[in-house]
Protein backbone atom coordinates (compact mmCIF):
# COMPACT_ATOMS: atom_id res chain seq x y z
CA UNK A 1 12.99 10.19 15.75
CA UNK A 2 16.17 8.77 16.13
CA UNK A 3 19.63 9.97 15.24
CA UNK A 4 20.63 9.59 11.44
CA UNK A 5 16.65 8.49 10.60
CA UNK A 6 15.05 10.23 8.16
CA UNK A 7 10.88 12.49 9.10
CA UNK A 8 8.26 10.32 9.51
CA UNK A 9 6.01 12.16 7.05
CA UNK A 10 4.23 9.85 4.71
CA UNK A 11 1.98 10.33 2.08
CA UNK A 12 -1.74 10.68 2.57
CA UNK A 13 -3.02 8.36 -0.33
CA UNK A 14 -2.43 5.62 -2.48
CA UNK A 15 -1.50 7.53 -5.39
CA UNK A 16 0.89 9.53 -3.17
CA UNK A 17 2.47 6.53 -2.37
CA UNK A 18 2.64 5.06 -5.77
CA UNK A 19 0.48 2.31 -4.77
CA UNK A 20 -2.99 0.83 -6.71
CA UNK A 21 -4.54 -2.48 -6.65
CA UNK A 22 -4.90 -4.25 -9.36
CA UNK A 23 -7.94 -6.66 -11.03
CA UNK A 24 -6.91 -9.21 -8.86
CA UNK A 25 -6.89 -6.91 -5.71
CA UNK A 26 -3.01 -7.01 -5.49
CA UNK A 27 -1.35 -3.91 -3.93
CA UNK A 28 1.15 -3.07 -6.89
CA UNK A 29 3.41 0.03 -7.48
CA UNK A 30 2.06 1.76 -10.25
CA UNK A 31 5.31 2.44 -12.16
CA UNK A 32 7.02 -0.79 -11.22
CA UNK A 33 4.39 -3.19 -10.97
CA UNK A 34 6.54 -4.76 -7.92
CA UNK A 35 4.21 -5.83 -4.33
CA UNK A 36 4.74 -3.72 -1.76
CA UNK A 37 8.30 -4.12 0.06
CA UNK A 38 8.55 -3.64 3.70
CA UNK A 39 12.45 -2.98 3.41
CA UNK A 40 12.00 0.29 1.49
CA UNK A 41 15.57 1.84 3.64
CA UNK A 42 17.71 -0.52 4.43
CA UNK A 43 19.01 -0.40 8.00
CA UNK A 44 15.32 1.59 9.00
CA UNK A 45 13.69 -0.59 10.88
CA UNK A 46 11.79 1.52 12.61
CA UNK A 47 10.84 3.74 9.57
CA UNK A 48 10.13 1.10 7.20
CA UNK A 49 7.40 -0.09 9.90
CA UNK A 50 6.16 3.32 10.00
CA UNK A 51 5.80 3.46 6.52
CA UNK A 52 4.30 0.43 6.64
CA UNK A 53 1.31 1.47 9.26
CA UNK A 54 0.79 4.64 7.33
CA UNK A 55 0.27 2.71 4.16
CA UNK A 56 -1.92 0.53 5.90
CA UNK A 57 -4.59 3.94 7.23
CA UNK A 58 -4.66 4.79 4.25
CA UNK A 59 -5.32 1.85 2.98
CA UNK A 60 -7.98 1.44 5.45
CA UNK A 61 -9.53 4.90 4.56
């Protein structure tokens, strides 16, 4: 982890991470309705990939 970067601790499902897809198989946020965006912490590139890959085994679960 790098200075000033916040735990790489992600959730563990879909509903943790207030993702769902919807009838057209689009990964949505369930309060928002928004796709999924990469840049969830500005300036984290390194997190927001992380993030990314952990959304993406779970997604693969």
């Amino acid at each position: 982890m790098k200075k000033d970067e916040p735990p790489l601790n992600f959730p563990k499902t879909l509903e943790e991470f207030e993702y769902a897809f919807n009838e057209k198989g689009q990964l949505r946020h369930t309060k928002t309705g928004e796709p999924f965006v990469f840049n969830y912490r500005e300036d984290l590139h390194r997190w927001n990939q992380k993030r990314y890959e952990a959304l993406g085994e779970v997604i693969l679960q």
